[in-house]
PDB file of N, CA and C in Angstrom:
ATOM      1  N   UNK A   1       0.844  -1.172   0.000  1.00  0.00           N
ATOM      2  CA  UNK A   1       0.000   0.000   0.000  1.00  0.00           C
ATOM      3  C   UNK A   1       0.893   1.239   0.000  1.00  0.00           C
ATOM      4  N   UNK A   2       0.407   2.205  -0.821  1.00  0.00           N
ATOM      5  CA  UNK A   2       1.311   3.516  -0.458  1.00  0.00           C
ATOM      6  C   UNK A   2       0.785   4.075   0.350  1.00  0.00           C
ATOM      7  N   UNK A   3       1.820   5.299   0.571  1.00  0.00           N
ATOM      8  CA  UNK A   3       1.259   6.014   1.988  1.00  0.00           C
ATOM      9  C   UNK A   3       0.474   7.179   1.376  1.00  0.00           C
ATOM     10  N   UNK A   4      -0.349   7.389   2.420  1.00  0.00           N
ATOM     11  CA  UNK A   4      -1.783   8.480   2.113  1.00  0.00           C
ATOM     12  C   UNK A   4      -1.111   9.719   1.148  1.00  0.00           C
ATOM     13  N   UNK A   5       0.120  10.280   2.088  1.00  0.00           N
ATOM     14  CA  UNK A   5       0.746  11.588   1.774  1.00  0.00           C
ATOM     15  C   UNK A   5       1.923  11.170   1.341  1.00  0.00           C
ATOM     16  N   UNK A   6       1.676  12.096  -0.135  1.00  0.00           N
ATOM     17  CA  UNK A   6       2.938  12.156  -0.784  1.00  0.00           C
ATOM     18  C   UNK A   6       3.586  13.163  -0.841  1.00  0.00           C
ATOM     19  N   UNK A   7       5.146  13.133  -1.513  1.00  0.00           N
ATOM     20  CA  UNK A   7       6.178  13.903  -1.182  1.00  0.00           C
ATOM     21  C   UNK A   7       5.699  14.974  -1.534  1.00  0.00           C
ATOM     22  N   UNK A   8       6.175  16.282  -0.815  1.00  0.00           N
ATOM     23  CA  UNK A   8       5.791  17.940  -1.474  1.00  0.00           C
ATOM     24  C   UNK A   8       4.200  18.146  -0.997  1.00  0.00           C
ATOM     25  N   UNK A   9       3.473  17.312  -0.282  1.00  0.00           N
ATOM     26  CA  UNK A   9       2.081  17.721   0.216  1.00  0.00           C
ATOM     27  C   UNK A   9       1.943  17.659   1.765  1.00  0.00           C
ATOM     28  N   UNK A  10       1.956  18.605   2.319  1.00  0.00           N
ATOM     29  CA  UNK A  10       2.098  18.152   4.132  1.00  0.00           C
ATOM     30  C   UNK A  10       0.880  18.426   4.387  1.00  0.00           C
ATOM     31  N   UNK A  11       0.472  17.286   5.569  1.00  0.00           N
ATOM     32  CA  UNK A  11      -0.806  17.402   5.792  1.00  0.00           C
ATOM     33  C   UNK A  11      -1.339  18.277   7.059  1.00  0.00           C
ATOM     34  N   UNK A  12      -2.847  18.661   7.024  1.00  0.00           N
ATOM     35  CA  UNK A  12      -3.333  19.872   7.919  1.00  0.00           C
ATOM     36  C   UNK A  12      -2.716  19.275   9.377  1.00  0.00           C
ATOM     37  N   UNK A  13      -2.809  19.646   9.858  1.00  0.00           N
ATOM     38  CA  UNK A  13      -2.400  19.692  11.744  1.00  0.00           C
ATOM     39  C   UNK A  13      -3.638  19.235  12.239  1.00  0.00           C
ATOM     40  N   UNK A  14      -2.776  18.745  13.005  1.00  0.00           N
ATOM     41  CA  UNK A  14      -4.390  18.267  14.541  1.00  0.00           C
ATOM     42  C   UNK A  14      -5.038  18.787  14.736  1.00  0.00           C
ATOM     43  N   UNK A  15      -6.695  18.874  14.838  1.00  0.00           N
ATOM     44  CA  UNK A  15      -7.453  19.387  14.971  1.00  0.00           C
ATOM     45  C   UNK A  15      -9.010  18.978  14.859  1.00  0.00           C
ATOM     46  N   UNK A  16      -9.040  19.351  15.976  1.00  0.00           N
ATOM     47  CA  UNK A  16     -10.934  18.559  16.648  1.00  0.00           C
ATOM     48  C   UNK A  16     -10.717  17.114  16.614  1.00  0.00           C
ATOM     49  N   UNK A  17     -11.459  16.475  16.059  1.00  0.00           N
ATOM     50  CA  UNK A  17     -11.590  14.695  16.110  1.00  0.00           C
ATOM     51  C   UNK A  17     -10.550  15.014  14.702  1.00  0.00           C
ATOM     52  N   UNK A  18      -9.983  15.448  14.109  1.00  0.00           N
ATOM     53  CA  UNK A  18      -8.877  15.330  13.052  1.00  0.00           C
ATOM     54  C   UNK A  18      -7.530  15.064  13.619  1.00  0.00           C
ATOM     55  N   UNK A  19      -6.871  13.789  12.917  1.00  0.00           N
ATOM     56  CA  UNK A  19      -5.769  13.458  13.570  1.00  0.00           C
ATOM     57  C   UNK A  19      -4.406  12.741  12.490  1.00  0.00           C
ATOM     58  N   UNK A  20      -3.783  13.401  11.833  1.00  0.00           N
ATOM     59  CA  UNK A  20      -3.484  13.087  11.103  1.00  0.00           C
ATOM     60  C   UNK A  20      -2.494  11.990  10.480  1.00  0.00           C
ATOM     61  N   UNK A  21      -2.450  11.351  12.013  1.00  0.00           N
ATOM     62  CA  UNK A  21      -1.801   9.865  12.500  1.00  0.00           C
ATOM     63  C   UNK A  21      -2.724   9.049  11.979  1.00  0.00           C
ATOM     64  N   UNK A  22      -4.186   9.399  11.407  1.00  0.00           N
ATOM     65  CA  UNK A  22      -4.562   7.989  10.617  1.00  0.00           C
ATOM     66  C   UNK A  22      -5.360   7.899   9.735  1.00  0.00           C
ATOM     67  N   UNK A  23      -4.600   8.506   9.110  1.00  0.00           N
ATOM     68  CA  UNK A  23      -4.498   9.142   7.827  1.00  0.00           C
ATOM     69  C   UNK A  23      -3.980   7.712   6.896  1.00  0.00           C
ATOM     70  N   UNK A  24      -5.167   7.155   5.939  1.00  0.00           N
ATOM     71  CA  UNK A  24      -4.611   5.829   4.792  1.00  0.00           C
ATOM     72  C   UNK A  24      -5.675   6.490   3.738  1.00  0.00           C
ATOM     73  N   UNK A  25      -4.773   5.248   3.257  1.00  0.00           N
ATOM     74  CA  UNK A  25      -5.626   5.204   1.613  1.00  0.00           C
ATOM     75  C   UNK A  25      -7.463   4.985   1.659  1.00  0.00           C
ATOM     76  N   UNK A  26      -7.754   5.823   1.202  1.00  0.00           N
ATOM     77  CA  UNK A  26      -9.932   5.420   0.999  1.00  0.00           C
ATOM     78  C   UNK A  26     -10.042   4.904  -0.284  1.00  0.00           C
ATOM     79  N   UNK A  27      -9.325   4.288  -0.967  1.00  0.00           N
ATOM     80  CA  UNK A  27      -9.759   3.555  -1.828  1.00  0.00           C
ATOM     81  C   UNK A  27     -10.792   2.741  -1.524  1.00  0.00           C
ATOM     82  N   UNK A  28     -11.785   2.569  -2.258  1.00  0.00           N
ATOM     83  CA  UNK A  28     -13.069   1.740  -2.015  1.00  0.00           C
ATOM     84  C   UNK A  28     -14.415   2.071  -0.791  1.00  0.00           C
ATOM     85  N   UNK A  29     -13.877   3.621  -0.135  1.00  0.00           N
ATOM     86  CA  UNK A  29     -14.843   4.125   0.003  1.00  0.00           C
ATOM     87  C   UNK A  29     -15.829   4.635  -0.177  1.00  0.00           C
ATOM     88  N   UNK A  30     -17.684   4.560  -0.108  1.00  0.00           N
ATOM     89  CA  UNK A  30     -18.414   5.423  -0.306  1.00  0.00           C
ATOM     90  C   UNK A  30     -19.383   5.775   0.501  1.00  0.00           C
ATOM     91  N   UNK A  31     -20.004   6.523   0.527  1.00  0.00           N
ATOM     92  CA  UNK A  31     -20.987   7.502   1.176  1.00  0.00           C
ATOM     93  C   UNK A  31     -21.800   8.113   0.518  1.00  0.00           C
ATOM     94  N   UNK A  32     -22.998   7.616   1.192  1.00  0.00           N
ATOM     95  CA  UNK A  32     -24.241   8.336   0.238  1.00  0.00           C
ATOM     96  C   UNK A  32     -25.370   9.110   1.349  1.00  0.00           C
ATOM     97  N   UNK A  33     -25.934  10.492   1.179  1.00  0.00           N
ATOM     98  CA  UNK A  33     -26.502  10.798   2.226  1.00  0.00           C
ATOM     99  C   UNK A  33     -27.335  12.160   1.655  1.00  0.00           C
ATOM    100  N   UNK A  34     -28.549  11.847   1.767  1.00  0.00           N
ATOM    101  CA  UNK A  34     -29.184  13.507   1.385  1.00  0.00           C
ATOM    102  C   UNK A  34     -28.705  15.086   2.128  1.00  0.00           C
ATOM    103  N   UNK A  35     -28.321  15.872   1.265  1.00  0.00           N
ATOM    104  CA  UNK A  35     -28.230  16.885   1.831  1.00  0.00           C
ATOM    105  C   UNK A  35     -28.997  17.516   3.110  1.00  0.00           C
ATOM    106  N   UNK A  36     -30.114  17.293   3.049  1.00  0.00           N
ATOM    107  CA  UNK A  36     -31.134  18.141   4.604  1.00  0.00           C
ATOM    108  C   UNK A  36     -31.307  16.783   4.823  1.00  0.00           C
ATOM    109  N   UNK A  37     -30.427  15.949   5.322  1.00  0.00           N
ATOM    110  CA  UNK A  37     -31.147  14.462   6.029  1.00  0.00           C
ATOM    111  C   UNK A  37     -32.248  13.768   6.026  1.00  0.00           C
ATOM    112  N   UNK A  38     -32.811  13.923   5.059  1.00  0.00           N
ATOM    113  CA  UNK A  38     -34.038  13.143   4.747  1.00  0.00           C
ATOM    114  C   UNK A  38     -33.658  11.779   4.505  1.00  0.00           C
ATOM    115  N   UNK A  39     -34.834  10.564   4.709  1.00  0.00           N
ATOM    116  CA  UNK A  39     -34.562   9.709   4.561  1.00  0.00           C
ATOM    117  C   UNK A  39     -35.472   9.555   2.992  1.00  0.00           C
ATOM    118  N   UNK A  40     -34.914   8.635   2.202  1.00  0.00           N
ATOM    119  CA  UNK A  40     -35.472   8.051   0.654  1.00  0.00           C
ATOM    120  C   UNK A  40     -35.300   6.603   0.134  1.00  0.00           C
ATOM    121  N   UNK A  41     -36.237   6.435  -0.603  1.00  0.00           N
ATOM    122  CA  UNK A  41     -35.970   5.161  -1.096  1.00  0.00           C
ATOM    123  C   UNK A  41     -34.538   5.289  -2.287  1.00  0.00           C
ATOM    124  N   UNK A  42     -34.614   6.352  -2.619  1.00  0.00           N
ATOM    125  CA  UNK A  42     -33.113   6.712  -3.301  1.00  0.00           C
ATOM    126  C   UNK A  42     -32.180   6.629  -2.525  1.00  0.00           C
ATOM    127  N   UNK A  43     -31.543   6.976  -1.857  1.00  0.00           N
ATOM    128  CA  UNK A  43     -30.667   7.116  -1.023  1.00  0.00           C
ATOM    129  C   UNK A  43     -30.419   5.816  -1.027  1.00  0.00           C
ATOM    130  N   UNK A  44     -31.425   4.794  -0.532  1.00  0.00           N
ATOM    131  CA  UNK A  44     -30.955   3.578  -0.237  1.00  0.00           C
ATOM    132  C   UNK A  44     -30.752   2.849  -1.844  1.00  0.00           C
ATOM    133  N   UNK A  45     -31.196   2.959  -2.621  1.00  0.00           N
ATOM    134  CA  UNK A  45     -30.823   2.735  -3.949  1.00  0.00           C
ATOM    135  C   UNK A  45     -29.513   3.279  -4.295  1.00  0.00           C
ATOM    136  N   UNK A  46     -29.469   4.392  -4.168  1.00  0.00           N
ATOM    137  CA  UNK A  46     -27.487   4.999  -4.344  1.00  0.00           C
ATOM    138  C   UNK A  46     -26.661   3.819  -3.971  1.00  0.00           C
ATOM    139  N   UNK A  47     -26.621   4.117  -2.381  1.00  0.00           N
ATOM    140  CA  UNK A  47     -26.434   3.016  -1.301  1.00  0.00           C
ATOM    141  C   UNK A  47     -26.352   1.663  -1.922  1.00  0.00           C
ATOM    142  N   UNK A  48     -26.880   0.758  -2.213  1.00  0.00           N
ATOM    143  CA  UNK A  48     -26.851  -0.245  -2.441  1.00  0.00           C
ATOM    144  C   UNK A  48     -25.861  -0.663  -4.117  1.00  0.00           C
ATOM    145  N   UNK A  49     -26.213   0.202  -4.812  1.00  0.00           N
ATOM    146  CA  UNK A  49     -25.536   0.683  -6.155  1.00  0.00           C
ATOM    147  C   UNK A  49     -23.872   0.815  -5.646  1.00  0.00           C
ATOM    148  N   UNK A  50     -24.005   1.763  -4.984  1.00  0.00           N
ATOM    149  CA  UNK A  50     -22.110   1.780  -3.929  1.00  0.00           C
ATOM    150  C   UNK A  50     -21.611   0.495  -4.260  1.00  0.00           C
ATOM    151  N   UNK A  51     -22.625   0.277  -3.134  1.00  0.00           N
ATOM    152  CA  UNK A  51     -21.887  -1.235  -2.451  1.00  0.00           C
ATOM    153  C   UNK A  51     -21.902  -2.298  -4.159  1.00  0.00           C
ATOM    154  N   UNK A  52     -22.757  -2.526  -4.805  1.00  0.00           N
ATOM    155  CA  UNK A  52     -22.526  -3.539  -5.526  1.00  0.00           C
ATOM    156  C   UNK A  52     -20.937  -2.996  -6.573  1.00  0.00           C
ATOM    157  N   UNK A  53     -21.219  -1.694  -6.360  1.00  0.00           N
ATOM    158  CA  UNK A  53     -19.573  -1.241  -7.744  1.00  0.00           C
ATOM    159  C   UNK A  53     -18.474  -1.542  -6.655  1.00  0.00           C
ATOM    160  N   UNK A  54     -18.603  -1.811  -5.294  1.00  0.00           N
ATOM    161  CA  UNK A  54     -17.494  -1.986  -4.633  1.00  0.00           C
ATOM    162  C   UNK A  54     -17.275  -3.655  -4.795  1.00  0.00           C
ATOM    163  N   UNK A  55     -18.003  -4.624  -4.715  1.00  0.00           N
ATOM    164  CA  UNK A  55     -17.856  -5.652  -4.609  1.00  0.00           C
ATOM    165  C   UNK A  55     -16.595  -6.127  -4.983  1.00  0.00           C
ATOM    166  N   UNK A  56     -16.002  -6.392  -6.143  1.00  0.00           N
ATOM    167  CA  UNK A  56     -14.694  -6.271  -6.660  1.00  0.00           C
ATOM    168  C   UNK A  56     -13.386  -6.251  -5.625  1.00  0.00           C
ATOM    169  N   UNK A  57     -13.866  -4.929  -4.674  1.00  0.00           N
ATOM    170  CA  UNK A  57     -12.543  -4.940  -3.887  1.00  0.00           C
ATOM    171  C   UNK A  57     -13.125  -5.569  -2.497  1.00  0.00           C
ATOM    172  N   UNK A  58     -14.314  -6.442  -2.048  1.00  0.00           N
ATOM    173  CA  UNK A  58     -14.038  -7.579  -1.715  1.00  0.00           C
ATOM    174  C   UNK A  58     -15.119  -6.828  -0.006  1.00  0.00           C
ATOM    175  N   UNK A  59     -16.153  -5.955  -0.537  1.00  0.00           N
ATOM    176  CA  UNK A  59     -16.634  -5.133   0.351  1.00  0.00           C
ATOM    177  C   UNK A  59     -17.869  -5.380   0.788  1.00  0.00           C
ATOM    178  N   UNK A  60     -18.230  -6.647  -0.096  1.00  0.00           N
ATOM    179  CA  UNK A  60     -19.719  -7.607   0.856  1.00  0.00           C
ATOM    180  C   UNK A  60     -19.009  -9.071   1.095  1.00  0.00           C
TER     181      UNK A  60
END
């Protein structure tokens, strides 16, 4: 795995729940969420759509 931060980019400083000790790669992350928090049958359709394009990297 490479490391998060590469050469010539220093990362922000500590701060609030930010910690930049753990700090990795998000490859194969996603997040899906309505803007004003509503709940939808979309959302969970996004959601589920995520997850099946993630499958591949081994995420169900």
């Amino acid at each position: 795995m490479q490391p998060a931060v590469q050469p010539g980019w220093s990362q922000p400083p500590r701060c609030g729940l930010y910690n930049p000790r753990f700090e990795h790669d998000a490859c194969g992350i996603g997040f899906v969420a309505h803007v004003e928090g509503r709940r939808s049958h979309r959302v969970l359709e996004m959601g589920l759509e995520a997850l099946r394009n993630h499958a591949h990297r081994g995420a169900v």
